[in-house]
PDB file of N, CA and C in Angstrom:
ATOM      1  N   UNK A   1     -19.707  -0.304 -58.775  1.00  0.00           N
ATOM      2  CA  UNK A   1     -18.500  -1.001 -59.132  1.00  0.00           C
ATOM      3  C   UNK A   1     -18.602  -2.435 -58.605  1.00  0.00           C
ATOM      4  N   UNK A   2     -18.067  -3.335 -59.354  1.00  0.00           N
ATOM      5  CA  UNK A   2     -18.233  -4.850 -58.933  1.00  0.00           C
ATOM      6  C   UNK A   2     -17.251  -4.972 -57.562  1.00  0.00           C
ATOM      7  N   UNK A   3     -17.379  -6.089 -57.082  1.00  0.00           N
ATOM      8  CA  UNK A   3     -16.623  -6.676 -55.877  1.00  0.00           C
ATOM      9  C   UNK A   3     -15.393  -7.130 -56.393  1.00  0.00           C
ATOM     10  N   UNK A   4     -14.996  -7.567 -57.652  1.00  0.00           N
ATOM     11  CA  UNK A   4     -13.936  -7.913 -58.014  1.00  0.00           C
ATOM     12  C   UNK A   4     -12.932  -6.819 -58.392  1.00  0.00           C
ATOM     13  N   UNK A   5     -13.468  -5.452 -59.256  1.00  0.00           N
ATOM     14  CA  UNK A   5     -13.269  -4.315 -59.652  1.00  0.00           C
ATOM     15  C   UNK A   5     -12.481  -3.525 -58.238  1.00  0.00           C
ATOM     16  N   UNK A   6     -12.890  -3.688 -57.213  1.00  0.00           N
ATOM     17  CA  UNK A   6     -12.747  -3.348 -55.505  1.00  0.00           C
ATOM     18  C   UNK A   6     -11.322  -3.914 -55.355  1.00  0.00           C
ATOM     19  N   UNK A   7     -11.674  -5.052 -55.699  1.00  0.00           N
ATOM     20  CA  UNK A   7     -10.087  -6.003 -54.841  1.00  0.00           C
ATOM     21  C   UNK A   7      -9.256  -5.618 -55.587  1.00  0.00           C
ATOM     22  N   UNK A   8      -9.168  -5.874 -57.278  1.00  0.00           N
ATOM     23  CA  UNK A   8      -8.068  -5.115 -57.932  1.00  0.00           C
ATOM     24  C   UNK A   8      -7.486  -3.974 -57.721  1.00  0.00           C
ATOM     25  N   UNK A   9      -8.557  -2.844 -57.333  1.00  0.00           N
ATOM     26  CA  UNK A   9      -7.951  -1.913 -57.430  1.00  0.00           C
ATOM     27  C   UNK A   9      -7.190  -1.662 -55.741  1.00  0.00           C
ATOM     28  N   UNK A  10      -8.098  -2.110 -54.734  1.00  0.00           N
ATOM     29  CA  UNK A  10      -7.298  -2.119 -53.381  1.00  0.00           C
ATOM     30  C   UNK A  10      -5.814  -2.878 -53.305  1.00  0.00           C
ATOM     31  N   UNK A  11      -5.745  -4.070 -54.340  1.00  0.00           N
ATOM     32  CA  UNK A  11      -4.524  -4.678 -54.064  1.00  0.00           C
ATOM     33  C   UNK A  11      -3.692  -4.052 -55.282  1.00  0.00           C
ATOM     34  N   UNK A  12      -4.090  -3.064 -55.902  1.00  0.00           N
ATOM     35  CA  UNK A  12      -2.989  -2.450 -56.574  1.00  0.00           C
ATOM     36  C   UNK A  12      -2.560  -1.361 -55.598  1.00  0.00           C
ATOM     37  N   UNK A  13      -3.458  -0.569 -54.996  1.00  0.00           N
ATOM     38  CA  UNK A  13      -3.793   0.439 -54.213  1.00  0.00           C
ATOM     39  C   UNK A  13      -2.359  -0.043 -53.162  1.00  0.00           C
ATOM     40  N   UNK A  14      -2.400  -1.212 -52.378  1.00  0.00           N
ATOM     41  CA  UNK A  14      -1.465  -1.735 -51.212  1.00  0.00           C
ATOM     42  C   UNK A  14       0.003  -1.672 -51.646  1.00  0.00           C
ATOM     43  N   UNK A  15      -0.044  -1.969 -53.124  1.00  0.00           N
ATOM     44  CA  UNK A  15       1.323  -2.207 -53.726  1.00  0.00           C
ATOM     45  C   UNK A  15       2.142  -1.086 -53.412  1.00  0.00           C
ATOM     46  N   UNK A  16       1.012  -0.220 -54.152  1.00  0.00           N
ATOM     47  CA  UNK A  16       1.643   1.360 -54.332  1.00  0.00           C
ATOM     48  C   UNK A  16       2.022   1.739 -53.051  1.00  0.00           C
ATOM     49  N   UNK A  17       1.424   1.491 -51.976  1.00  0.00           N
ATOM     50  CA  UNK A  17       1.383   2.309 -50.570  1.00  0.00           C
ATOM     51  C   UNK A  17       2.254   1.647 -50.167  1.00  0.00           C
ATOM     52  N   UNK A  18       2.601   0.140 -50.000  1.00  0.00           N
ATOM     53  CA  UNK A  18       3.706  -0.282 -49.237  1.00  0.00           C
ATOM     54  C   UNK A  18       5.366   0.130 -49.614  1.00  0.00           C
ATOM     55  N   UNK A  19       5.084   0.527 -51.046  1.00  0.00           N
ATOM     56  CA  UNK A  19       6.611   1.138 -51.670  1.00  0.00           C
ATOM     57  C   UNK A  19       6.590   2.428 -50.891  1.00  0.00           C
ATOM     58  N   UNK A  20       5.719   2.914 -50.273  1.00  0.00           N
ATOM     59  CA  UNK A  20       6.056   4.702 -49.629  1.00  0.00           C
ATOM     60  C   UNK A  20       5.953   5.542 -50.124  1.00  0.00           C
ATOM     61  N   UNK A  21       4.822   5.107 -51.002  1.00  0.00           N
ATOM     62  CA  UNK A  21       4.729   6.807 -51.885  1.00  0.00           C
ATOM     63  C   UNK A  21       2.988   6.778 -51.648  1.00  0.00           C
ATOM     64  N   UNK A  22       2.822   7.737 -51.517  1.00  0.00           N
ATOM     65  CA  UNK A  22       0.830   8.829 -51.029  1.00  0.00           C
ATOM     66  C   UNK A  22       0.682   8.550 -52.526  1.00  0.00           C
ATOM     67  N   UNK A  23       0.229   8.071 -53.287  1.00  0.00           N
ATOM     68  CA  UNK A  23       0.166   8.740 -54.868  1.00  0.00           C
ATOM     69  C   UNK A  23      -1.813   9.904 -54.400  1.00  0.00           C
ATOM     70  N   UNK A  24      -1.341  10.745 -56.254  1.00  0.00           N
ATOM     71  CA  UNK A  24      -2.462  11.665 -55.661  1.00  0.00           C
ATOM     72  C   UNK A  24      -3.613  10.558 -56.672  1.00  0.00           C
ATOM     73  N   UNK A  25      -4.835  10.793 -56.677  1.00  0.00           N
ATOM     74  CA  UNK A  25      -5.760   9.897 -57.382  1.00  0.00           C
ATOM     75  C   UNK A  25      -5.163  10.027 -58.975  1.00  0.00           C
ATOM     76  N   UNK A  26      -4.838  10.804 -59.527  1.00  0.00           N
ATOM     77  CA  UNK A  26      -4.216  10.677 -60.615  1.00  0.00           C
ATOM     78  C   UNK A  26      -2.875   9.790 -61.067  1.00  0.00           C
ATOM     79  N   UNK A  27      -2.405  10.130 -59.963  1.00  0.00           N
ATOM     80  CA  UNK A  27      -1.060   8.631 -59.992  1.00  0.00           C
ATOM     81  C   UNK A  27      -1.083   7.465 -59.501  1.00  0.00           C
ATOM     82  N   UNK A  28      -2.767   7.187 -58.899  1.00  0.00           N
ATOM     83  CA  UNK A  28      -2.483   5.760 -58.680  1.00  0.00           C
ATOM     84  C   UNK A  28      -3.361   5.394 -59.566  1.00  0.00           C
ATOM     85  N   UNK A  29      -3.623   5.864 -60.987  1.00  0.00           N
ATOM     86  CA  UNK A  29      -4.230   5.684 -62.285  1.00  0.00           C
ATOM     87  C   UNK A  29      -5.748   5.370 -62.424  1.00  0.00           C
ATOM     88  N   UNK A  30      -6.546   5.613 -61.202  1.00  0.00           N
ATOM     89  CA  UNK A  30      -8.198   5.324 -61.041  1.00  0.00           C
ATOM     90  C   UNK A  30      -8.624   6.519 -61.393  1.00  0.00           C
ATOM     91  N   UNK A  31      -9.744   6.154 -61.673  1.00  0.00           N
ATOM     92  CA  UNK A  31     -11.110   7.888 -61.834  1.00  0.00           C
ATOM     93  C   UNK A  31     -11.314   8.019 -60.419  1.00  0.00           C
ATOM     94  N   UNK A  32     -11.138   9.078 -60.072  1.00  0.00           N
ATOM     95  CA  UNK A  32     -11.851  10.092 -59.141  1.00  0.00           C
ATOM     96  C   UNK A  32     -12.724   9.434 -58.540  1.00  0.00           C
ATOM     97  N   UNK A  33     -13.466   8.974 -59.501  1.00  0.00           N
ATOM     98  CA  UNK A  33     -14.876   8.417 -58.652  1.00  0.00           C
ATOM     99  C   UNK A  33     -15.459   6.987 -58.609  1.00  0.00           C
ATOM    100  N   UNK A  34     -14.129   6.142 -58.740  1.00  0.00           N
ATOM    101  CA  UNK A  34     -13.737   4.789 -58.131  1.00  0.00           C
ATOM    102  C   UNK A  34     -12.835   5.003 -57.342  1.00  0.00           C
ATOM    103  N   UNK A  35     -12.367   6.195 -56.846  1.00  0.00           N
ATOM    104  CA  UNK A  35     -11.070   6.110 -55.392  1.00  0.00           C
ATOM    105  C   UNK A  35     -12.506   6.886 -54.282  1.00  0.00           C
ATOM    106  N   UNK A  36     -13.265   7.630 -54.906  1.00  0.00           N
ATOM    107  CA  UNK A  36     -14.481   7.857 -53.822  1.00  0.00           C
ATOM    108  C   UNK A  36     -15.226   7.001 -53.665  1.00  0.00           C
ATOM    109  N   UNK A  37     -15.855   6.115 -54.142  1.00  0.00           N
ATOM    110  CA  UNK A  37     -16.163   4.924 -54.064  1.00  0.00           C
ATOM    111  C   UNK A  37     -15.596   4.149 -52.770  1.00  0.00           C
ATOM    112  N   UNK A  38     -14.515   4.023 -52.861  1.00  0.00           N
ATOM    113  CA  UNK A  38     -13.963   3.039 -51.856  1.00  0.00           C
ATOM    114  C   UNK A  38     -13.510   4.228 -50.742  1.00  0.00           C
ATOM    115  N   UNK A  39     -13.508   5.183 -50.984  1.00  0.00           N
ATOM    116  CA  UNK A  39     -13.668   6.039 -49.693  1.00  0.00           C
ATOM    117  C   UNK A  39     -14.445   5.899 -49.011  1.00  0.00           C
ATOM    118  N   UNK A  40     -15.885   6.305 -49.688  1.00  0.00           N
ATOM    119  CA  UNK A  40     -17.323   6.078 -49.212  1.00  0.00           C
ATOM    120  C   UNK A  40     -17.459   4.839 -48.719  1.00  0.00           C
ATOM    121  N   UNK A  41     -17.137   3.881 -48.871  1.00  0.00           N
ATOM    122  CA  UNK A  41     -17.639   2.607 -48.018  1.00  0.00           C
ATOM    123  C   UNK A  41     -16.387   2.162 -47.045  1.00  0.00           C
ATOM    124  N   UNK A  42     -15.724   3.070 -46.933  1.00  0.00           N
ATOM    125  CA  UNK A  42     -14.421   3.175 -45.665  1.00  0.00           C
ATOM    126  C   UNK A  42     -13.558   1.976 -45.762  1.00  0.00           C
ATOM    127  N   UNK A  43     -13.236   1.702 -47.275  1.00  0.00           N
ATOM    128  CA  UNK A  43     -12.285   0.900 -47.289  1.00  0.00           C
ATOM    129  C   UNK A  43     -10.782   1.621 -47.843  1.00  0.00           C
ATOM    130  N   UNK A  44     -10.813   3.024 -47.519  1.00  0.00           N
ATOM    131  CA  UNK A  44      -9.609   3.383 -48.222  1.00  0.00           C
ATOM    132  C   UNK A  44      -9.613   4.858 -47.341  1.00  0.00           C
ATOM    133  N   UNK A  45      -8.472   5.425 -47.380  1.00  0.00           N
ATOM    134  CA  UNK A  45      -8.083   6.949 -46.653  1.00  0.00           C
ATOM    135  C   UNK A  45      -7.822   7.847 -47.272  1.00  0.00           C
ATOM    136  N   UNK A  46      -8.800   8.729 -47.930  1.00  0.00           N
ATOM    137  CA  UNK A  46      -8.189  10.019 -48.659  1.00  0.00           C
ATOM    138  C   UNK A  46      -8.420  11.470 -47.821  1.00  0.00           C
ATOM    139  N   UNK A  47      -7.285  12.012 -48.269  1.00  0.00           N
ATOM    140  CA  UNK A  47      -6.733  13.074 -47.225  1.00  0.00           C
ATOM    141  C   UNK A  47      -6.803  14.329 -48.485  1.00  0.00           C
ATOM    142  N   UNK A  48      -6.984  15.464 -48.495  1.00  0.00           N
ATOM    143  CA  UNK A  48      -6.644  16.421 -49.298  1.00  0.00           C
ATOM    144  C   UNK A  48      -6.034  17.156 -49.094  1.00  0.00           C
ATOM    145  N   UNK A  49      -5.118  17.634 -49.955  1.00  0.00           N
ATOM    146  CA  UNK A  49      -3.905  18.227 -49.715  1.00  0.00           C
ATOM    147  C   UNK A  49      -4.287  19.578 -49.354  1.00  0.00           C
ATOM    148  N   UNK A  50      -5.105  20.377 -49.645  1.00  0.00           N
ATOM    149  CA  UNK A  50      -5.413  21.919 -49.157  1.00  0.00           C
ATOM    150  C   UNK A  50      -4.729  22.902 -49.948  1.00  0.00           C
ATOM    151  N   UNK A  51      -4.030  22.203 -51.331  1.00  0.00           N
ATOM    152  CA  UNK A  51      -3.484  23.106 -51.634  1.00  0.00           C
ATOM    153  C   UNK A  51      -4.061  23.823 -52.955  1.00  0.00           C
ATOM    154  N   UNK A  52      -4.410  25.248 -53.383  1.00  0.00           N
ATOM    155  CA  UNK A  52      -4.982  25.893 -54.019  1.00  0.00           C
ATOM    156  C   UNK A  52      -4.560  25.741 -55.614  1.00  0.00           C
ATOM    157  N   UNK A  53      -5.402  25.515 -56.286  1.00  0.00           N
ATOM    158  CA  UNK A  53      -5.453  25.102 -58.081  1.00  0.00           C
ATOM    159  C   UNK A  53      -4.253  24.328 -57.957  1.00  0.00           C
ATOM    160  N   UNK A  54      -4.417  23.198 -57.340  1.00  0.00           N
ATOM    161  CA  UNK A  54      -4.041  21.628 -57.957  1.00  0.00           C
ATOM    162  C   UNK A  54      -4.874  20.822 -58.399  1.00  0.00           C
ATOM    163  N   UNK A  55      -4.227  20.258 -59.587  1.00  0.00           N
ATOM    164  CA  UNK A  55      -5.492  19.362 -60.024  1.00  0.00           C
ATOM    165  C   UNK A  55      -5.368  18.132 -59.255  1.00  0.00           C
ATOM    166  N   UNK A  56      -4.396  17.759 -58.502  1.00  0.00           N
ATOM    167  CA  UNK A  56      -4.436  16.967 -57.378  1.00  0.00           C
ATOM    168  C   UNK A  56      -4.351  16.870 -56.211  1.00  0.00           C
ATOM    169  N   UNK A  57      -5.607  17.552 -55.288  1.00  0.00           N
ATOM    170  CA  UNK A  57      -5.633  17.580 -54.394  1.00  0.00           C
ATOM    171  C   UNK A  57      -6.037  16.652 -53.295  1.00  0.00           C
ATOM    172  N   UNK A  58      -6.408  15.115 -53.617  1.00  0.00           N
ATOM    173  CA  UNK A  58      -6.500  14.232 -52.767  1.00  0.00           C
ATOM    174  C   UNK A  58      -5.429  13.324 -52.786  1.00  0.00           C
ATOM    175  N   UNK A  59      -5.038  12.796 -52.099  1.00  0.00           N
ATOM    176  CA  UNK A  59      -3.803  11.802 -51.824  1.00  0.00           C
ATOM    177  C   UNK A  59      -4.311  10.487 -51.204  1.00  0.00           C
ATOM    178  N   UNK A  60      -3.987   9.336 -51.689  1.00  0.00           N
ATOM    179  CA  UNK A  60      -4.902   8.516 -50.736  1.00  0.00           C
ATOM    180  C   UNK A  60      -3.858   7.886 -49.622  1.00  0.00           C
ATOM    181  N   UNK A  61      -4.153   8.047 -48.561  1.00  0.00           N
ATOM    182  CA  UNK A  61      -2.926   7.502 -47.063  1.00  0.00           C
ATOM    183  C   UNK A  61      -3.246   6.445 -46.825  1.00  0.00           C
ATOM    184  N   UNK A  62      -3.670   5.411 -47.334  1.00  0.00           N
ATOM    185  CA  UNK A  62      -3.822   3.898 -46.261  1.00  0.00           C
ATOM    186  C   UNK A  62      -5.024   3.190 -46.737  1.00  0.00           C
ATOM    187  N   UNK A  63      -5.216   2.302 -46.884  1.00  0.00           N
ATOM    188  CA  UNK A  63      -6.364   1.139 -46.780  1.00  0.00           C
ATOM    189  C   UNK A  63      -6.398   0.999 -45.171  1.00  0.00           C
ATOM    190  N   UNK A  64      -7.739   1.087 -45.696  1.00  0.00           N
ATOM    191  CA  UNK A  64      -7.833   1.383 -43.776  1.00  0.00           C
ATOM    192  C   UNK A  64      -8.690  -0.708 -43.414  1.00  0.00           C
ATOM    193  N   UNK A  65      -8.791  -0.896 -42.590  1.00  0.00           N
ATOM    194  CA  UNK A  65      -8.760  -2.457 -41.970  1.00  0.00           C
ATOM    195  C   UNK A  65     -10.180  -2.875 -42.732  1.00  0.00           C
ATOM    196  N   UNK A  66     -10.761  -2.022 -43.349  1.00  0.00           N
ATOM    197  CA  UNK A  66     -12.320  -2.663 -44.046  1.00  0.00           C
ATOM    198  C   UNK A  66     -11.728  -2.912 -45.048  1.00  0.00           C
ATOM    199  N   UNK A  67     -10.674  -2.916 -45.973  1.00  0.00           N
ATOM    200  CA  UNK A  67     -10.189  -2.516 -46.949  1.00  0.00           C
ATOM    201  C   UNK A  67      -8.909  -3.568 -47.196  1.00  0.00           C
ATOM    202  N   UNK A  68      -8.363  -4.303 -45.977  1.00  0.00           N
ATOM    203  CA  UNK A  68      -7.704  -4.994 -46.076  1.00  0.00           C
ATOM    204  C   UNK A  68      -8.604  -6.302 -45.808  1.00  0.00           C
ATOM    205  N   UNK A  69     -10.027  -6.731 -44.985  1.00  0.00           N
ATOM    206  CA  UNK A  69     -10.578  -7.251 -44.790  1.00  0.00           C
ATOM    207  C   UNK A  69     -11.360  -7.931 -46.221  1.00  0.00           C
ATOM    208  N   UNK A  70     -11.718  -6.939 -46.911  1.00  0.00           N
ATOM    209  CA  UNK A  70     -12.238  -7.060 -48.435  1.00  0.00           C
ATOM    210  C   UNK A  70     -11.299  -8.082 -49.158  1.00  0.00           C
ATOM    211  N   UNK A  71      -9.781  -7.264 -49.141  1.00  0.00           N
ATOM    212  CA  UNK A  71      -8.905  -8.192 -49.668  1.00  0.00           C
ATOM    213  C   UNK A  71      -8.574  -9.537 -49.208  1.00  0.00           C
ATOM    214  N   UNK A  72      -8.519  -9.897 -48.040  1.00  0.00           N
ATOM    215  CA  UNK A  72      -8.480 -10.991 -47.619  1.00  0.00           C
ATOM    216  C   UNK A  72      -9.643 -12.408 -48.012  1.00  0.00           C
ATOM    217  N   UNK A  73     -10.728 -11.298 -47.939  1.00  0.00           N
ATOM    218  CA  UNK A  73     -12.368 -12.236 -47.491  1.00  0.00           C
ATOM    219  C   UNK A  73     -12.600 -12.955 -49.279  1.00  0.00           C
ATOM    220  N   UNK A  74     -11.744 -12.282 -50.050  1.00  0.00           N
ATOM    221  CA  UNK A  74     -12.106 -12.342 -51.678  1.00  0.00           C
ATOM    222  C   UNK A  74     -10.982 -13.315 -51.890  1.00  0.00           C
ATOM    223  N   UNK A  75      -9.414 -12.582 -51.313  1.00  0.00           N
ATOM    224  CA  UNK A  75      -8.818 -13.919 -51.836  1.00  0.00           C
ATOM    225  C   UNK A  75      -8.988 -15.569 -51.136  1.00  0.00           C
ATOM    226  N   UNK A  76      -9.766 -15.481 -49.964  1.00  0.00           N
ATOM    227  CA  UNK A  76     -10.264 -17.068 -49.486  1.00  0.00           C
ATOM    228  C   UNK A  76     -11.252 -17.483 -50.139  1.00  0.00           C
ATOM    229  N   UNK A  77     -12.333 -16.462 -50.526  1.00  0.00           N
ATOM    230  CA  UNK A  77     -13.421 -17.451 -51.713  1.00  0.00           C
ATOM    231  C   UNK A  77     -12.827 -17.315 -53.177  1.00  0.00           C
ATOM    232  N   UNK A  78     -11.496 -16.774 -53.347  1.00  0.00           N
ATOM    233  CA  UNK A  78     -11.379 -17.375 -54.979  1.00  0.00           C
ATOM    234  C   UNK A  78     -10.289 -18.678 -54.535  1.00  0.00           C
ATOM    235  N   UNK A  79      -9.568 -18.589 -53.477  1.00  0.00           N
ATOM    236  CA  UNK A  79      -8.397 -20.150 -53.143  1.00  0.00           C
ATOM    237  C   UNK A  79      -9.642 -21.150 -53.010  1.00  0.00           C
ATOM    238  N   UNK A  80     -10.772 -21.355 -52.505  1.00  0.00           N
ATOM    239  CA  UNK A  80     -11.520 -22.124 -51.837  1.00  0.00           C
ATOM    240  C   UNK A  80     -11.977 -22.394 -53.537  1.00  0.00           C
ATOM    241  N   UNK A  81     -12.325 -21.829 -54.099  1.00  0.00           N
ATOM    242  CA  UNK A  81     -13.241 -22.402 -55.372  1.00  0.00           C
ATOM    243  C   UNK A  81     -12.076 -22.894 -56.712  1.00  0.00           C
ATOM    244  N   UNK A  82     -10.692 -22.625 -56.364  1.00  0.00           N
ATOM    245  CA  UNK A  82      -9.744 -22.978 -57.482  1.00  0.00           C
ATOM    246  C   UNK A  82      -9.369 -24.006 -56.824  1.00  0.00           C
ATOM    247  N   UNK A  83      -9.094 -24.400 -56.085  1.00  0.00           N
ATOM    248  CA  UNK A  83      -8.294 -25.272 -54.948  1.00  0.00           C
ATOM    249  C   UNK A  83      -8.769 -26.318 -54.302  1.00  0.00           C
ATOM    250  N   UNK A  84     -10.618 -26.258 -54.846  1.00  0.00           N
ATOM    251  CA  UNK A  84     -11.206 -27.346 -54.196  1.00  0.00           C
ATOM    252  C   UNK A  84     -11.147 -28.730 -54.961  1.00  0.00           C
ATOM    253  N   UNK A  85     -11.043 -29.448 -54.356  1.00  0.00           N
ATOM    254  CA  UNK A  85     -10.345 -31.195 -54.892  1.00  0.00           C
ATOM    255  C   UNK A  85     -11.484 -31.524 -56.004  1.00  0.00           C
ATOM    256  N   UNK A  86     -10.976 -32.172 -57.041  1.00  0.00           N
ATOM    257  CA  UNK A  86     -11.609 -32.410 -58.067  1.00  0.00           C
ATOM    258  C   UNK A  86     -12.056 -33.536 -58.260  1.00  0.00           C
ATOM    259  N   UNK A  87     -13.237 -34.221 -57.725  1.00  0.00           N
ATOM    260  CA  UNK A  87     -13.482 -35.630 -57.662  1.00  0.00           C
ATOM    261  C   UNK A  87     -13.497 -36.823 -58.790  1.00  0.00           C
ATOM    262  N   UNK A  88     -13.137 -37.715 -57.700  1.00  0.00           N
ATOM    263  CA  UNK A  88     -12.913 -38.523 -59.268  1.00  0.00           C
ATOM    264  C   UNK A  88     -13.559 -39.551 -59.496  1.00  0.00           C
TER     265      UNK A  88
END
């Protein structure tokens, strides 16, 4: 998955989480295996619910600080390259 593909979906990911709702990977509208993705490289918290024949059994709890770091580190190199003075 691209680096840009990452930030979108983490800063949609924050939206959802700061309103107070767990969504399960199905309600925060990603494939399965772009919310493992960002599991796997520990920028995100998925928890599984344990509960028997759900088709949604992971919930994701938090962007964890690699994950908010991503978001940050991306939106200073896209301000830095829109924002840089245009010589004249």
């Amino acid at each position: 998955m691209k680096d840009n593909d990452k930030r979108i979906m983490l800063i949609r990911l924050r939206d959802i989480l700061y309103s107070g709702v767990r969504p399960t990977v199905r309600e925060c509208g990603f494939s399965p295996g772009a919310v493992q993705e960002l599991a796997n490289e520990g920028l995100i918290l998925v928890r599984d619910k344990m509960v028997p024949n759900e088709p949604d059994r992971n919930v994701i709890e938090e962007i964890l600080p690699a994950g908010h770091a991503f978001i940050s580190e991306h939106h200073a190199l896209h301000d830095q390259y829109n924002f840089a003075p245009v010589p004249a």
